[in-house]
Protein backbone atom coordinates (compact mmCIF):
# COMPACT_ATOMS: atom_id res chain seq x y z
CA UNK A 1 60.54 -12.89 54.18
CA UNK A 2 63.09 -11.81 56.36
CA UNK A 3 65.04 -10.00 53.31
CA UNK A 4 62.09 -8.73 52.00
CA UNK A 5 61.02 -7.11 55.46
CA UNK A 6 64.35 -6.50 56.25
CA UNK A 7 64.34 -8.06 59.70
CA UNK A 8 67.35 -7.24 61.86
CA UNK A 9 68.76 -9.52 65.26
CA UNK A 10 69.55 -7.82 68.25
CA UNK A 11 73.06 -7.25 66.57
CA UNK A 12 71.62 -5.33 63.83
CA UNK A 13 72.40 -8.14 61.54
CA UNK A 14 69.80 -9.67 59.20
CA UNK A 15 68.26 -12.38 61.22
CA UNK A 16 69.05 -15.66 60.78
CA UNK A 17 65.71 -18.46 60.20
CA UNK A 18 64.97 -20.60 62.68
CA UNK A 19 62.33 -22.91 63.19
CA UNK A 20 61.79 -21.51 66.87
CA UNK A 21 61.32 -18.57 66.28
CA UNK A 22 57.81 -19.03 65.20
CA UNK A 23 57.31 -21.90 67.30
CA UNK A 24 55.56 -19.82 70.24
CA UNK A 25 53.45 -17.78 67.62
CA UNK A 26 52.31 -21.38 66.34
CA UNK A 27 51.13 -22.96 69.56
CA UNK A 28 49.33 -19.62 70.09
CA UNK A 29 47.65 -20.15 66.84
CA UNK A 30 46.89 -23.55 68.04
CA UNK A 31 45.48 -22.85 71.17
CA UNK A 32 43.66 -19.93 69.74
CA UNK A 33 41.74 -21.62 66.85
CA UNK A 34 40.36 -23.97 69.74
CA UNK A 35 42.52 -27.06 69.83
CA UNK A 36 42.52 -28.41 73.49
CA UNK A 37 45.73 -27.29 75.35
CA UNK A 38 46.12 -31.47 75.96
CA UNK A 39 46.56 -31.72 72.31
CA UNK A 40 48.52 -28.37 72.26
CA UNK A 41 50.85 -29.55 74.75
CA UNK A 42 51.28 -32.70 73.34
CA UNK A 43 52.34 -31.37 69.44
CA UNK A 44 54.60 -28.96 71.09
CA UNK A 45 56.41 -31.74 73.01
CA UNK A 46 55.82 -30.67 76.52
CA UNK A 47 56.10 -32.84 79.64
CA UNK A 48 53.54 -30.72 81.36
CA UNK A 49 50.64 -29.06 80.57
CA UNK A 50 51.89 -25.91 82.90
CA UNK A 51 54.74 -25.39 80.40
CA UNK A 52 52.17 -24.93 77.69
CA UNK A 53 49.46 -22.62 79.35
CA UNK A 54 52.20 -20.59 81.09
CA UNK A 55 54.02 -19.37 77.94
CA UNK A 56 51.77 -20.52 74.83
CA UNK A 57 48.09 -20.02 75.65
CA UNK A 58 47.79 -16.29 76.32
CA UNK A 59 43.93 -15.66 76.66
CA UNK A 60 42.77 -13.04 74.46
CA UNK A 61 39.95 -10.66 74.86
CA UNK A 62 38.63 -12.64 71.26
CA UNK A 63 38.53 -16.22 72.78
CA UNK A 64 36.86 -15.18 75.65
CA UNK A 65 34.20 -13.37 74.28
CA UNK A 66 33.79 -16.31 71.76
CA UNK A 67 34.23 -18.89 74.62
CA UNK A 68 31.05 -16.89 76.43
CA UNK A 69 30.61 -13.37 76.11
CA UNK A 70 28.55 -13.27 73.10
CA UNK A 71 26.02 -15.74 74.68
CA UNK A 72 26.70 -14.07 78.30
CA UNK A 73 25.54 -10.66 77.07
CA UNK A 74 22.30 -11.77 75.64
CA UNK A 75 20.67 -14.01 77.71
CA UNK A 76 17.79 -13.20 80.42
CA UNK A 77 15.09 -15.25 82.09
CA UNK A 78 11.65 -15.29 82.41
CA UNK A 79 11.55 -12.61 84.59
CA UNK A 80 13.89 -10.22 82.80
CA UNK A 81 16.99 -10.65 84.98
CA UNK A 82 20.35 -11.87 83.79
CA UNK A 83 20.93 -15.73 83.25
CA UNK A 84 24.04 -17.25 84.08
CA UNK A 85 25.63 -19.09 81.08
CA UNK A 86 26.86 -21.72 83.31
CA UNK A 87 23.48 -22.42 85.30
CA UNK A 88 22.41 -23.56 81.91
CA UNK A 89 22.46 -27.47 80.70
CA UNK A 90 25.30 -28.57 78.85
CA UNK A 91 23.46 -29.50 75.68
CA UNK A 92 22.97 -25.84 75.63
CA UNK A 93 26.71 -25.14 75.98
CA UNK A 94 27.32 -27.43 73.24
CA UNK A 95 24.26 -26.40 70.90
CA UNK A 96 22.48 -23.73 71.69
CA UNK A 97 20.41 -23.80 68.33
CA UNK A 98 19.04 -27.23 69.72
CA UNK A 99 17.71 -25.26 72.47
CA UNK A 100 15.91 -22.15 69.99
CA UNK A 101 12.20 -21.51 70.20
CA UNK A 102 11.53 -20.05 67.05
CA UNK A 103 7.41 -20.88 66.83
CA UNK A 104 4.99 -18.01 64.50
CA UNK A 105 2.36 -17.00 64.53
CA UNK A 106 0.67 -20.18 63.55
CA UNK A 107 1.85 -21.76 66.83
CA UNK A 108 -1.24 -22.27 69.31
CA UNK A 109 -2.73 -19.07 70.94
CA UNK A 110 1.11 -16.85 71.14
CA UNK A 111 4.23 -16.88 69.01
CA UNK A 112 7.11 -18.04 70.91
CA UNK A 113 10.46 -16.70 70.44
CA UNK A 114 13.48 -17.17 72.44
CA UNK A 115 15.73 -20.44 74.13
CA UNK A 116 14.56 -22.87 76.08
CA UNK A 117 16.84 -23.58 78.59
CA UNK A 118 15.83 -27.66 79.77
CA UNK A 119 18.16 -30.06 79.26
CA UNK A 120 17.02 -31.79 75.92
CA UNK A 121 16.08 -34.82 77.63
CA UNK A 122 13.33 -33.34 80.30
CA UNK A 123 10.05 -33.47 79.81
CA UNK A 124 8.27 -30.11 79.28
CA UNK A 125 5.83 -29.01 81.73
CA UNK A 126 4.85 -25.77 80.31
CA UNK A 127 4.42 -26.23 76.64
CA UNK A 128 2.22 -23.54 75.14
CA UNK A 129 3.18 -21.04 77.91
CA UNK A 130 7.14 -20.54 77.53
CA UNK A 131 6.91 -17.00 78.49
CA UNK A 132 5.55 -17.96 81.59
CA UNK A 133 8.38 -20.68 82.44
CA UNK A 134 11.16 -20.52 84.64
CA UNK A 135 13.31 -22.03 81.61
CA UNK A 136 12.26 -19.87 79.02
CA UNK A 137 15.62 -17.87 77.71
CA UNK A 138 15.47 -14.13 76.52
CA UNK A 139 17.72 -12.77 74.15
CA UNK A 140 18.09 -8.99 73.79
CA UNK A 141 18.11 -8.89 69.73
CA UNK A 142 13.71 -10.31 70.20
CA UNK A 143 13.14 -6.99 72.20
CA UNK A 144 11.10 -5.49 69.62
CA UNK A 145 9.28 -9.04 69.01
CA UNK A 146 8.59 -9.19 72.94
CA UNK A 147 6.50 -5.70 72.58
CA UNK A 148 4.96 -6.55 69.73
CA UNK A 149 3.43 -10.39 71.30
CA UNK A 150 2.89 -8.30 74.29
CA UNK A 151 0.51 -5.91 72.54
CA UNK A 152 -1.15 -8.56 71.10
CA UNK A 153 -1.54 -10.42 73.95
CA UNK A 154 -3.15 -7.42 75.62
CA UNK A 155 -5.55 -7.00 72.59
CA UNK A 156 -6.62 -11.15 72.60
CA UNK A 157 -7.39 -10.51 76.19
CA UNK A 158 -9.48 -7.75 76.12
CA UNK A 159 -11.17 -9.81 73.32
CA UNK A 160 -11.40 -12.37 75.62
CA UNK A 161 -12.76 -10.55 78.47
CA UNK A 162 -15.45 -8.59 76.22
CA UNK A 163 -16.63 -12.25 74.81
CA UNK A 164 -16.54 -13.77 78.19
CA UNK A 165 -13.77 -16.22 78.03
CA UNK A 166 -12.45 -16.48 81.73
CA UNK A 167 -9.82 -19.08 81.08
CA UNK A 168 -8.63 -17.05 77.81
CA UNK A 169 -8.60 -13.95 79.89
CA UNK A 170 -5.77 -15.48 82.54
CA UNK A 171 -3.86 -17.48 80.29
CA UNK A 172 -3.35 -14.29 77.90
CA UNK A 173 -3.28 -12.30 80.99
CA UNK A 174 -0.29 -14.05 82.47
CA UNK A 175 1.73 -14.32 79.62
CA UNK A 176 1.51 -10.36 78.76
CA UNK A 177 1.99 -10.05 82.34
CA UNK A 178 5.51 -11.88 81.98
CA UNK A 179 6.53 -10.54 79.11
CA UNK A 180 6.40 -7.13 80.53
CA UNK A 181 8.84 -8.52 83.05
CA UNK A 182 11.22 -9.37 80.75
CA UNK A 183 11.09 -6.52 78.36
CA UNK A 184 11.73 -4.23 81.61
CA UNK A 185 14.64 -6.30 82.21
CA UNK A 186 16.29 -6.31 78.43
CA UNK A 187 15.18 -2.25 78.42
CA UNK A 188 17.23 -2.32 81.71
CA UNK A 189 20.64 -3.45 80.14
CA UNK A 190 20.41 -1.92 76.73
């Protein structure tokens, strides 16, 4: 390789292989795919972890987005404003597909859509009115699925209120009522 790409020392000599010289670009590569700097540190040798993250784990823009960012950008609570990936449970850090809410049509009364974010051990207060929750997590790519359970939301309650149905009234009521909260906030950071 260095022939073929004719790579030159500071001498203008063609460079000489050594194992060191991609040593540094390895333990990046290390670090970088996600291997804890412990185990980083301890393939490379070191005596202390400071000698690793000092001059081998340069933080790029790409692992911190993938660290958080991606889920950082997206997620909103109940009442539209932005959710802090770190006031979230840990199961969520670790799975957040454990945590999806993903319930049609079919589902009793409203479709849910979204995260909820209790830890997966708690017991759920609110079932059948997630939109209406506290823990109830809004993503930003359901906007257009938040109008659309709005409107019909609206529409069952009207139905409700022409047929008489108090209860039906305020429980569709409510949730159209927070979902118009949180599709001002998402329409607020797109």
């Amino acid at each position: 390789m260095i022939k073929a790409e004719n790579i030159k020392d500071e001498n203008g000599f063609l460079a000489k292989f050594q194992t060191r010289l991609i040593r540094a670009t390895r333990l990046t590569h290390l670090y970088d795919q996600g291997h804890d700097l412990a185990v980083v540190s301890a393939w490379a040798g070191h005596k202390h972890f400071a000698t690793t993250s000092l001059h081998y784990t340069k933080v790029s823009t790409e692992l911190i987005e993938k660290e958080a960012g991606h889920i950082q950008k997206a997620l909103f609570n109940a009442d539209g404003k932005p959710l802090y990936y770190e006031s979230l449970p840990k199961s969520f850090w670790d799975n957040p597909t454990a945590h999806k809410l993903d319930l049609p049509l079919d589902h009793i009364n409203t479709p849910i859509y979204g995260y909820c974010g209790l830890p997966l051990d708690q017991r759920c207060d609110k079932f059948r009115a997630c939109y209406t929750c506290a823990c109830f997590v809004a993503t930003n790519e359901k906007l257009p699925t938040y109008k659309k359970v709005r409107d019909e939301l609206r529409e069952k309650e009207s139905n409700a209120l022409n047929n008489g149905h108090d209860v039906l009234v305020e429980q569709f009521g409510k949730q159209a009522q927070q979902l118009d909260k949180i599709i001002e906030g998402l329409e607020g950071t797109a």
